[in-house]
C-alpha atoms as a PDB file:
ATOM      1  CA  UNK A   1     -15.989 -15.565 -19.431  1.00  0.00           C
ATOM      2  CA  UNK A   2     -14.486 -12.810 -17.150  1.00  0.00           C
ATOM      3  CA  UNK A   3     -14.072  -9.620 -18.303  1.00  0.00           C
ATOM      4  CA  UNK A   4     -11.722  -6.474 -17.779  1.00  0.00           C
ATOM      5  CA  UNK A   5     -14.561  -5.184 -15.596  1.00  0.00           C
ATOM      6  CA  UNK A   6     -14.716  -8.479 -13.710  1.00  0.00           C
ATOM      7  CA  UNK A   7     -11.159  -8.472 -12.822  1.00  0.00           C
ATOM      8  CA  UNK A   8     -10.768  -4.942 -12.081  1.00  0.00           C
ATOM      9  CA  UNK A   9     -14.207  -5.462  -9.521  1.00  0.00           C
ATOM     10  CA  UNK A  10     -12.183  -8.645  -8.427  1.00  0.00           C
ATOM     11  CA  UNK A  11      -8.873  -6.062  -7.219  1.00  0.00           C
ATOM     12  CA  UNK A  12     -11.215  -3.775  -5.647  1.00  0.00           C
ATOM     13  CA  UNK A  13     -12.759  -6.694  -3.261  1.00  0.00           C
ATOM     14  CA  UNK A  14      -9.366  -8.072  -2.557  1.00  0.00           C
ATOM     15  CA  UNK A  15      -7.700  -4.468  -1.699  1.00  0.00           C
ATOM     16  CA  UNK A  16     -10.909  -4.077   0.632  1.00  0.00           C
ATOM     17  CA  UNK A  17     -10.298  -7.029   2.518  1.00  0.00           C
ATOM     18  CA  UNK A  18      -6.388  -6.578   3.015  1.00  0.00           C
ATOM     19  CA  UNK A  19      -7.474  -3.390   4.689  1.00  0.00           C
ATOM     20  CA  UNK A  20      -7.961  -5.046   8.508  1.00  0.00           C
ATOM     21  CA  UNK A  21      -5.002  -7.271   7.507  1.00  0.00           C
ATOM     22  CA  UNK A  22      -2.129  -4.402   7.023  1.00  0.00           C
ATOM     23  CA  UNK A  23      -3.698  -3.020  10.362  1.00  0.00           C
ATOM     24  CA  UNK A  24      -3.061  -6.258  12.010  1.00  0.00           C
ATOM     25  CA  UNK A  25       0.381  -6.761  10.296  1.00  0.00           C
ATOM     26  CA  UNK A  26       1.207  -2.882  11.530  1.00  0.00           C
ATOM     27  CA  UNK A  27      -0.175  -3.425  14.842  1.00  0.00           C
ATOM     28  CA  UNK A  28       2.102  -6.385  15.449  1.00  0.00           C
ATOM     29  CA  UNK A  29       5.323  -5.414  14.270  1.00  0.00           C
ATOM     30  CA  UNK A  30       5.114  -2.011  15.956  1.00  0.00           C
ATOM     31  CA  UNK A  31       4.427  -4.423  19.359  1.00  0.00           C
ATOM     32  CA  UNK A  32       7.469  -6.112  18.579  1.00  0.00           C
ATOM     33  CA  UNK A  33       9.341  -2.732  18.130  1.00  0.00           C
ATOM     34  CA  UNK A  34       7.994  -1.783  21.277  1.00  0.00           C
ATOM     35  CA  UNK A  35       9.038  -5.494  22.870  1.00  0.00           C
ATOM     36  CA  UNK A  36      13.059  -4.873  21.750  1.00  0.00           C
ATOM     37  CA  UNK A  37      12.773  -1.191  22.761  1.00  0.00           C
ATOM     38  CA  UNK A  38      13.125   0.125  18.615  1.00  0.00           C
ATOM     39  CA  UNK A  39      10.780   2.384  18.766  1.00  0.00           C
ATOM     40  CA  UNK A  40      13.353   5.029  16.898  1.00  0.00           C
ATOM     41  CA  UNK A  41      11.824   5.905  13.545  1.00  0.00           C
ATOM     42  CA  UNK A  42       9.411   2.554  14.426  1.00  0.00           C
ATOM     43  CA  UNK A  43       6.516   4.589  11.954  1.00  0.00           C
ATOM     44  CA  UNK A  44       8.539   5.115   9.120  1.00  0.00           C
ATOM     45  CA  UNK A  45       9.806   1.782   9.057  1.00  0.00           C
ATOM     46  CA  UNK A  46       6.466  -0.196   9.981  1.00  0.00           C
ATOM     47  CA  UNK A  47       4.418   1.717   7.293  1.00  0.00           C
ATOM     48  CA  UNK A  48       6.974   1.279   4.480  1.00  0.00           C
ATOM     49  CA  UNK A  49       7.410  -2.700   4.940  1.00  0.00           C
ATOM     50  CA  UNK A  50       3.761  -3.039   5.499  1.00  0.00           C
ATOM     51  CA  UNK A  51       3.061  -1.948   2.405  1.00  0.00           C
ATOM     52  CA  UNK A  52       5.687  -2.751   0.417  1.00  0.00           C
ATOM     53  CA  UNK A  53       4.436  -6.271   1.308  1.00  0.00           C
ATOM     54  CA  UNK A  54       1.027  -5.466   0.379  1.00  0.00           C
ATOM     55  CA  UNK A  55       1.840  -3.796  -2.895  1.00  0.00           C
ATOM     56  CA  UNK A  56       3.942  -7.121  -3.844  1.00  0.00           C
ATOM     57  CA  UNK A  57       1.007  -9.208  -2.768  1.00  0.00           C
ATOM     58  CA  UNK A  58      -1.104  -7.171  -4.767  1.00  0.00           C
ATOM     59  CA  UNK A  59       0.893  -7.484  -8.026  1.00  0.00           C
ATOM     60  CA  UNK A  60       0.999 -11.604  -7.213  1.00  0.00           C
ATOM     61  CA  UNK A  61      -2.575 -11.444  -7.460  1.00  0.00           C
ATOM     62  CA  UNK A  62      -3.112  -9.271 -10.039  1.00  0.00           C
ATOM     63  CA  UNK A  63      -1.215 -11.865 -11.955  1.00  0.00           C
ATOM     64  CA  UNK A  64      -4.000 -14.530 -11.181  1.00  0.00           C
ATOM     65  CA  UNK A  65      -7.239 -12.456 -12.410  1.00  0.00           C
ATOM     66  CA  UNK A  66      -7.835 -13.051 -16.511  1.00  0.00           C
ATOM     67  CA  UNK A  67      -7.124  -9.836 -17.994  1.00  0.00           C
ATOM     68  CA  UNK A  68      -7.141  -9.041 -21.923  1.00  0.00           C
ATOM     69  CA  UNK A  69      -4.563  -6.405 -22.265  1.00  0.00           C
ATOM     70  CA  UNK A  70      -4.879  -6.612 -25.992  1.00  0.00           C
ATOM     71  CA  UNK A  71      -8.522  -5.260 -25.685  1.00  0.00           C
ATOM     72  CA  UNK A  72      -7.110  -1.880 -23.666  1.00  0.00           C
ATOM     73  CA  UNK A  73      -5.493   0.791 -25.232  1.00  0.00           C
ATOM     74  CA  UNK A  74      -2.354   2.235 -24.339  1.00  0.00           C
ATOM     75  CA  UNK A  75      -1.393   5.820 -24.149  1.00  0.00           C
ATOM     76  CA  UNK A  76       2.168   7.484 -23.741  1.00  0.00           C
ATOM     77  CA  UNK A  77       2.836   4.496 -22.935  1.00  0.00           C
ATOM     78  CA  UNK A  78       0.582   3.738 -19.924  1.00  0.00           C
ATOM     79  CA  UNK A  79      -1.923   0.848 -20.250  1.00  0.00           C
ATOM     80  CA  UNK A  80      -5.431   1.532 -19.682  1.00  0.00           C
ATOM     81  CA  UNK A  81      -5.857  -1.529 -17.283  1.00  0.00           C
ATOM     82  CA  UNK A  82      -2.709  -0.105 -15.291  1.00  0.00           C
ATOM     83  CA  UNK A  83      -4.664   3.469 -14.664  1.00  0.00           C
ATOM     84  CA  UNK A  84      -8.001   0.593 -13.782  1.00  0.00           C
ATOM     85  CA  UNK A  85      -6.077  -1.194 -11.644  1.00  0.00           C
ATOM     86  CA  UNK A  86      -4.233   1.919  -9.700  1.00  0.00           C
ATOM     87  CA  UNK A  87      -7.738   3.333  -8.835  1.00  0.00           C
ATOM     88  CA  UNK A  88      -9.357   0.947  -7.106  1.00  0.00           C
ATOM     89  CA  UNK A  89      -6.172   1.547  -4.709  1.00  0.00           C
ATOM     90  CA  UNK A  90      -8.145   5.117  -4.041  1.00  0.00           C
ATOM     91  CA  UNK A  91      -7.412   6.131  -0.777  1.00  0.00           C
ATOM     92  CA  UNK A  92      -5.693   2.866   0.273  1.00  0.00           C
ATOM     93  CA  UNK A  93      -2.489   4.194   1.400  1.00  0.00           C
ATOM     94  CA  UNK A  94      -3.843   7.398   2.734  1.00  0.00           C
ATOM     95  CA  UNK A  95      -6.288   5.569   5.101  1.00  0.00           C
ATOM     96  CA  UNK A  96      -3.283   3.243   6.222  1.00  0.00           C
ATOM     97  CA  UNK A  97      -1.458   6.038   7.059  1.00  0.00           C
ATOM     98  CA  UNK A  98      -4.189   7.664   9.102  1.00  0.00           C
ATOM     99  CA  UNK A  99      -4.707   4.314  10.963  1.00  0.00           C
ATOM    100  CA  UNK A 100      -0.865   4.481  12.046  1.00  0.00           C
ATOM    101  CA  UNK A 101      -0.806   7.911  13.151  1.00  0.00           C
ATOM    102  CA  UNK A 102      -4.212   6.978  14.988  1.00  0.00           C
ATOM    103  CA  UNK A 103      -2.299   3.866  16.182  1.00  0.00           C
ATOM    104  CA  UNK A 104       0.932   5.688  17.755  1.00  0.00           C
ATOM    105  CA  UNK A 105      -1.272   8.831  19.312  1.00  0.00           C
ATOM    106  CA  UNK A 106      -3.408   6.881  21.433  1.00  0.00           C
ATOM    107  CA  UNK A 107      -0.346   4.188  22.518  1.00  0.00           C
ATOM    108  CA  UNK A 108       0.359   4.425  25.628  1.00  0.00           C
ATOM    109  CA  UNK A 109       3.880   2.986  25.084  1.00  0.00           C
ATOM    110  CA  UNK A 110       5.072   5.805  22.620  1.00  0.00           C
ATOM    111  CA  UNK A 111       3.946   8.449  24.884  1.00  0.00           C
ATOM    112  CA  UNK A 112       7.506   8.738  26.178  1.00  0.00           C
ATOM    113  CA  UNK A 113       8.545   9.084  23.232  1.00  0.00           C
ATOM    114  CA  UNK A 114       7.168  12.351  21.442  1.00  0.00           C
ATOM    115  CA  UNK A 115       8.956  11.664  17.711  1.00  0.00           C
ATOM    116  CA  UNK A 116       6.779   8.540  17.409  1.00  0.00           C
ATOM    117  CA  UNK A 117       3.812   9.270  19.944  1.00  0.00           C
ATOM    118  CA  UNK A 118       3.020  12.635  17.611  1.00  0.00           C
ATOM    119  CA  UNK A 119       4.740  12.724  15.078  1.00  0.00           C
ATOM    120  CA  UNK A 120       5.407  16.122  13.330  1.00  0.00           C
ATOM    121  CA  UNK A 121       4.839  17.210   9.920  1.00  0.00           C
ATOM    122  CA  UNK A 122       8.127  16.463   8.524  1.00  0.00           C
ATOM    123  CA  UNK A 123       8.506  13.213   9.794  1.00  0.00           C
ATOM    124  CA  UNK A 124       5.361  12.366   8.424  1.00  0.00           C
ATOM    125  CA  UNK A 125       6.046  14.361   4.694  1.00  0.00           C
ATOM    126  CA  UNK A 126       9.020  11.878   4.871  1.00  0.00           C
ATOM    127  CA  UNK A 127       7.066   8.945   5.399  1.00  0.00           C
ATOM    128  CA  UNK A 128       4.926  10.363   2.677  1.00  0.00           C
ATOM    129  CA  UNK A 129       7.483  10.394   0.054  1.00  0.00           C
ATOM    130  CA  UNK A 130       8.852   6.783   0.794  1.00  0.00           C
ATOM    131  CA  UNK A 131       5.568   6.019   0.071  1.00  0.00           C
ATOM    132  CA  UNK A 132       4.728   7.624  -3.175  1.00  0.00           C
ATOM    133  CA  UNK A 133       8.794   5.800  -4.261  1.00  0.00           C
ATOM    134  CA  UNK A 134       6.701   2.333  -3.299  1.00  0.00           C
ATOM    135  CA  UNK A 135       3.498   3.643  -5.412  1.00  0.00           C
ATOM    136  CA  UNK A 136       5.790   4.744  -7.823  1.00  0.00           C
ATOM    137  CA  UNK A 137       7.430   0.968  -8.108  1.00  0.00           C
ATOM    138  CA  UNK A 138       4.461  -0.301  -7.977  1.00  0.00           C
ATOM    139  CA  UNK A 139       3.167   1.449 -10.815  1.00  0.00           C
ATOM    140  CA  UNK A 140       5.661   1.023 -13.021  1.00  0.00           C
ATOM    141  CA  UNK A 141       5.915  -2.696 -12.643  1.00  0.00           C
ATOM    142  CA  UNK A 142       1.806  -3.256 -12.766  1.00  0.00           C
ATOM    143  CA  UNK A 143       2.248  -1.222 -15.877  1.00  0.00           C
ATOM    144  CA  UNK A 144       5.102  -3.038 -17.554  1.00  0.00           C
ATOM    145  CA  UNK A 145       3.027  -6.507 -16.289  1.00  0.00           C
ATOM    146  CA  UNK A 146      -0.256  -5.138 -18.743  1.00  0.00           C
ATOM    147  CA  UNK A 147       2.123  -3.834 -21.332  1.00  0.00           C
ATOM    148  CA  UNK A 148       3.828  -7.272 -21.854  1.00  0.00           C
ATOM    149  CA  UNK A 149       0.844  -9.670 -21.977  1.00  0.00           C
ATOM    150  CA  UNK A 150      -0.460  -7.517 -25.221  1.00  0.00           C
END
């Protein structure tokens, strides 16, 4: 029988091996920005449907593991699987976002454009906070997934 544990060490393995796949999925649509010539605010909007995708994924397959949300506790309201679960997504979005910024610096194609070739610190503090609004959705559903299989 699978345990908490199990499933949580299942997440982990399946978050490490979307990794290469987000990069792929980012790498094409910002090639098909590039192809239509919508490469205005192309980071911002490549990042955030990237992973929205991957954070809905994620949440589809969280619902396949065999977890015992009875057996966790809850506190203020926040199931001990959810703050599990969230963790093994350590870094995950950070490291994304580093792989973008990597992505547009070295392209060729951006360099004519300087918003998107380097992009600045607010631009990127924006992208930032649409992203913590996705983590924050993200979150709160995951959460309110444990809380009603008690």
């Amino acid at each position: 029988m699978m345990t908490n544990a199990d499933s949580i060490a299942q997440l982990c393995r399946y978050i490490a091996e979307r990794k290469p796949v987000l990069q792929k999925q980012y790498a094409r649509l910002l090639a098909q920005d590039l192809s239509r010539q919508q490469w205005d605010g192309c980071l911002q909007r490549n990042v955030l449907t990237v992973l929205e995708q991957a954070y809905d994924e994620a949440l589809a397959f969280v619902k396949t593991l065999p977890f015992d949300s009875a057996a966790s506790p809850v506190d203020q309201g926040l199931s001990d699987l959810t703050r599990q679960a969230l963790s093994a997504f350590n870094g995950f979005a950070d490291d994304f976002l580093l792989f973008v910024v990597d992505k547009h610096r070295t392209s060729c194609a951006l360099s004519n454009f300087p918003d998107e070739h380097k992009p600045d610190k607010t631009y990127l503090n924006a992208v930032m906070r649409d992203i913590a609004g996705l983590w924050q959705n993200f979150a709160l559903t995951l959460n309110a997934y444990f809380l009603e299989c008690r």
